[in-house]
C-alpha atoms as a PDB file:
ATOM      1  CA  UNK A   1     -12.485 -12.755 -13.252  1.00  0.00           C
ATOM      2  CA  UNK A   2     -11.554 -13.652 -16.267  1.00  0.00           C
ATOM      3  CA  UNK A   3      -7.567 -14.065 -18.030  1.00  0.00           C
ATOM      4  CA  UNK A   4      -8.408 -11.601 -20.835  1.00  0.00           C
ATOM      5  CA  UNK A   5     -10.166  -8.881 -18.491  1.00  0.00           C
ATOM      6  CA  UNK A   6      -7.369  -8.879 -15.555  1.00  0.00           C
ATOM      7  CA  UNK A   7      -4.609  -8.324 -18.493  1.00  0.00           C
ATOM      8  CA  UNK A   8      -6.830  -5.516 -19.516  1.00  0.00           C
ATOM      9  CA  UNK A   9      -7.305  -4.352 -16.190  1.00  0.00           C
ATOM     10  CA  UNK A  10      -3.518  -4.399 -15.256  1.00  0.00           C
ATOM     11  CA  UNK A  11      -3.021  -2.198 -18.953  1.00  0.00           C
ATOM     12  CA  UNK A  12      -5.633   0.013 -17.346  1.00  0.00           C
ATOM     13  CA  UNK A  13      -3.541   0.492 -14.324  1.00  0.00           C
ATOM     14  CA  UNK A  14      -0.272   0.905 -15.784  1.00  0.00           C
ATOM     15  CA  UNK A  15      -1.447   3.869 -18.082  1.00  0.00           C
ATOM     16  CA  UNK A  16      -0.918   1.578 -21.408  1.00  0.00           C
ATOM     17  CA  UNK A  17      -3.024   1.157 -24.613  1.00  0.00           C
ATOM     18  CA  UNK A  18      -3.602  -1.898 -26.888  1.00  0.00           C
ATOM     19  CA  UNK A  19      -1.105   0.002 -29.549  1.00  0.00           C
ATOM     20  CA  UNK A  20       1.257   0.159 -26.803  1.00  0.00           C
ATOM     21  CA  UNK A  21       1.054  -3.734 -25.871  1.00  0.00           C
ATOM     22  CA  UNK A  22       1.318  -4.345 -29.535  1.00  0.00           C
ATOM     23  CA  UNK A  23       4.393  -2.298 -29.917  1.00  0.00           C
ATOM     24  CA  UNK A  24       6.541  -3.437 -27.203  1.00  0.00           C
ATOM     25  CA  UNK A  25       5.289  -7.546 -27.872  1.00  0.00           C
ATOM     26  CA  UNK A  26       5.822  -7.587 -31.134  1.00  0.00           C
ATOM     27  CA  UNK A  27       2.301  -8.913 -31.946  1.00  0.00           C
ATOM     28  CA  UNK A  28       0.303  -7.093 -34.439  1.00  0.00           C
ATOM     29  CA  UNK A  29      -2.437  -5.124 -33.130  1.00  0.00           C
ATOM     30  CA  UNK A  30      -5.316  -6.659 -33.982  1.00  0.00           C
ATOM     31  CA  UNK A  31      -4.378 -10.072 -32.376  1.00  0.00           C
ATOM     32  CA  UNK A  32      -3.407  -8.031 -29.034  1.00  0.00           C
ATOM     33  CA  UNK A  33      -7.637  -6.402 -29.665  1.00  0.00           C
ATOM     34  CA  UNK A  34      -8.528  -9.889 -30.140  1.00  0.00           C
ATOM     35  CA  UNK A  35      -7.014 -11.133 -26.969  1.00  0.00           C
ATOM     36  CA  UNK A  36      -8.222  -8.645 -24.918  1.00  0.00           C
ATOM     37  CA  UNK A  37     -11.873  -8.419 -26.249  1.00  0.00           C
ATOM     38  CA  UNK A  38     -12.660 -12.422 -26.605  1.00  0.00           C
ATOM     39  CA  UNK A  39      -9.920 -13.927 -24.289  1.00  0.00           C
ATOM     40  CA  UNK A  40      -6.474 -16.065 -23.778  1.00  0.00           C
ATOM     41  CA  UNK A  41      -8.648 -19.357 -24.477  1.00  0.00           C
ATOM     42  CA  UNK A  42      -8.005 -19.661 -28.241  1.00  0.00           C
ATOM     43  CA  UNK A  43      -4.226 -17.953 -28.111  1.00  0.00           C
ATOM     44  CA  UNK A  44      -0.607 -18.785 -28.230  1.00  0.00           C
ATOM     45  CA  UNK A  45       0.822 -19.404 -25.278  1.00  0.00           C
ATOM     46  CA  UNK A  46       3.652 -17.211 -26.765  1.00  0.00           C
ATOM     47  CA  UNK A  47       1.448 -14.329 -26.914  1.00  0.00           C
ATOM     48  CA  UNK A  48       0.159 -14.374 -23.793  1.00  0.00           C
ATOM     49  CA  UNK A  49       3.666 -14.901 -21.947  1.00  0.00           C
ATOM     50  CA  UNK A  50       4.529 -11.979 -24.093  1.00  0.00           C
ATOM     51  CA  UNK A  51       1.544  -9.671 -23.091  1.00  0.00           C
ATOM     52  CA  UNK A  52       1.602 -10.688 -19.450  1.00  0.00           C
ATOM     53  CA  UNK A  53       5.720  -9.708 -19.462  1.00  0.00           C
ATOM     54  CA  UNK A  54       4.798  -6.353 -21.059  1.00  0.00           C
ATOM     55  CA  UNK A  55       2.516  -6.166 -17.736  1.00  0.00           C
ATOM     56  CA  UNK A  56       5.098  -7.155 -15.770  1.00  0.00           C
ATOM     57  CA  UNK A  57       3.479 -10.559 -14.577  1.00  0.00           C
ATOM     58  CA  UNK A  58       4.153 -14.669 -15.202  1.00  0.00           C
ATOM     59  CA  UNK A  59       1.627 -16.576 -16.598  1.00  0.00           C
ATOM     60  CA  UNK A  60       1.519 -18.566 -13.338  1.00  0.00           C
ATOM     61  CA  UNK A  61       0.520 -15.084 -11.720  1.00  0.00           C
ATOM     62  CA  UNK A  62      -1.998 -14.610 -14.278  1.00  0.00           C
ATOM     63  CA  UNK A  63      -3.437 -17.804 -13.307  1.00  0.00           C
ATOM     64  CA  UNK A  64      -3.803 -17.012  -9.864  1.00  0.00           C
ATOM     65  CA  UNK A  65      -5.215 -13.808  -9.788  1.00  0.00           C
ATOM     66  CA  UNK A  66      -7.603 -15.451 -12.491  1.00  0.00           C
ATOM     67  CA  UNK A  67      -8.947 -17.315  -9.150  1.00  0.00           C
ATOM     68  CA  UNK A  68      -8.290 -20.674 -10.282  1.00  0.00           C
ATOM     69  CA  UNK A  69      -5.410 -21.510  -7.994  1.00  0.00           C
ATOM     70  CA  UNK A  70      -6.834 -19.786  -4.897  1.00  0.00           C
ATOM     71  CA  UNK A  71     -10.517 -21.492  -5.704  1.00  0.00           C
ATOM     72  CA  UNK A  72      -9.055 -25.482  -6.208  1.00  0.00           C
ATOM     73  CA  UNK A  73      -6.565 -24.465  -2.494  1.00  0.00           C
ATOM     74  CA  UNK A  74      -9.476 -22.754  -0.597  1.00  0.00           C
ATOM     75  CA  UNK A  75     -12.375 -24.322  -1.931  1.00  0.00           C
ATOM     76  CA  UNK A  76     -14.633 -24.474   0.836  1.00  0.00           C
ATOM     77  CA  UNK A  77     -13.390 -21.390   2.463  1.00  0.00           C
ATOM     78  CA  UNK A  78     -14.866 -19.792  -0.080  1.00  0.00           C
ATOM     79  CA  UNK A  79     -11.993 -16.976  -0.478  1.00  0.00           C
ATOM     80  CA  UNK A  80     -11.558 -15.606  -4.616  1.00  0.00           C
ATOM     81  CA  UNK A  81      -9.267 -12.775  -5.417  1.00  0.00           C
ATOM     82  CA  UNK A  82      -9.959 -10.609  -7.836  1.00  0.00           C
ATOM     83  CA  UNK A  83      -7.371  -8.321  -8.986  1.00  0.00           C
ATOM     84  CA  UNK A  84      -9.709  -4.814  -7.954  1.00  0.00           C
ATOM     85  CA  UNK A  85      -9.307  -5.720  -4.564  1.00  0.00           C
ATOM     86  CA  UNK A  86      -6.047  -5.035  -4.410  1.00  0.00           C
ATOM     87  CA  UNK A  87      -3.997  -1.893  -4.782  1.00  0.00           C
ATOM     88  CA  UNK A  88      -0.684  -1.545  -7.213  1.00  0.00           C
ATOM     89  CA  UNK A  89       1.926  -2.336  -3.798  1.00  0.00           C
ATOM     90  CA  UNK A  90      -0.007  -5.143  -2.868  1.00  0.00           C
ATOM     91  CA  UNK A  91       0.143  -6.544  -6.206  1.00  0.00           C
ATOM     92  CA  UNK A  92       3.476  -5.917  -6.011  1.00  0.00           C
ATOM     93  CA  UNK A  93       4.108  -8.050  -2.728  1.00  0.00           C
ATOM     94  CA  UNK A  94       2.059 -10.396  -4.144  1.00  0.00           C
ATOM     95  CA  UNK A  95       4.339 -10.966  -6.660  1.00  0.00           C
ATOM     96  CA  UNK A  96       7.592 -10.722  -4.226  1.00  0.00           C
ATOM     97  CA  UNK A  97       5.814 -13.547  -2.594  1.00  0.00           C
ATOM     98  CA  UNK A  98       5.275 -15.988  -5.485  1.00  0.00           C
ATOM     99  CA  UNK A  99       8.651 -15.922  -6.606  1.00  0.00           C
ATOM    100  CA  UNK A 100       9.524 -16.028  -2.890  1.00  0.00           C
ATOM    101  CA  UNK A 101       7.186 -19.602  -2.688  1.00  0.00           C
ATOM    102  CA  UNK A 102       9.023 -20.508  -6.428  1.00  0.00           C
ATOM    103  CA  UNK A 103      12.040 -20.146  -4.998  1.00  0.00           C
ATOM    104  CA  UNK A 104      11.843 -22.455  -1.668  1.00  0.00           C
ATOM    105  CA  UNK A 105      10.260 -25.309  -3.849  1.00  0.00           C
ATOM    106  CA  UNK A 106      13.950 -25.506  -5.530  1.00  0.00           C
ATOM    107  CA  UNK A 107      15.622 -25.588  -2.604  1.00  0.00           C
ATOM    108  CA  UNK A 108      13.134 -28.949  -2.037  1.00  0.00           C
END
């Protein structure tokens, strides 16, 4: 799946519109559009840490519900998320868990 469409996806799920991303980042509107419509590729990095903290993600969770992570780890086991297969609480572990797995590699 791709960046632009899970960031969608997760605005789907949390009842919020492009106006309301736009509002509460601080980005004008039609950039947020932009984003969402033709992807994160061609985009501040800003921006998208912005959007993706409106949604209540990292970037580096971003990443690895964009597959990319789970595809270069399990390769040949050939397991991909994809961010419909889970529900809101296990998306919610899920990030419990990262910053979990963030937090022992300080302690390193």
């Amino acid at each position: 799946m791709k960046r632009n469409e899970i960031l969608r996806e997760l605005m789907r799920q949390k009842g919020l519109s492009t106006a309301d991303i736009a509002r509460e980042t601080g980005i004008p509107y039609t950039t947020v559009k932009s984003i969402f419509d033709r992807g994160v590729e061609k985009s501040s990095y800003g921006s998208i840490c912005s959007i993706c903290t409106a949604l209540g993600i990292t970037t580096d969770e971003l990443e690895l519900l964009a597959g990319e992570l789970a595809e270069k780890r399990d390769g040949d086991r050939g397991m991909s998320l994809e961010i419909q297969d889970f529900s809101e609480e296990e998306l919610n572990q899920l990030q419990h868990y990262i910053r979990y797995l963030k937090f022992l590699r300080k302690k390193d």
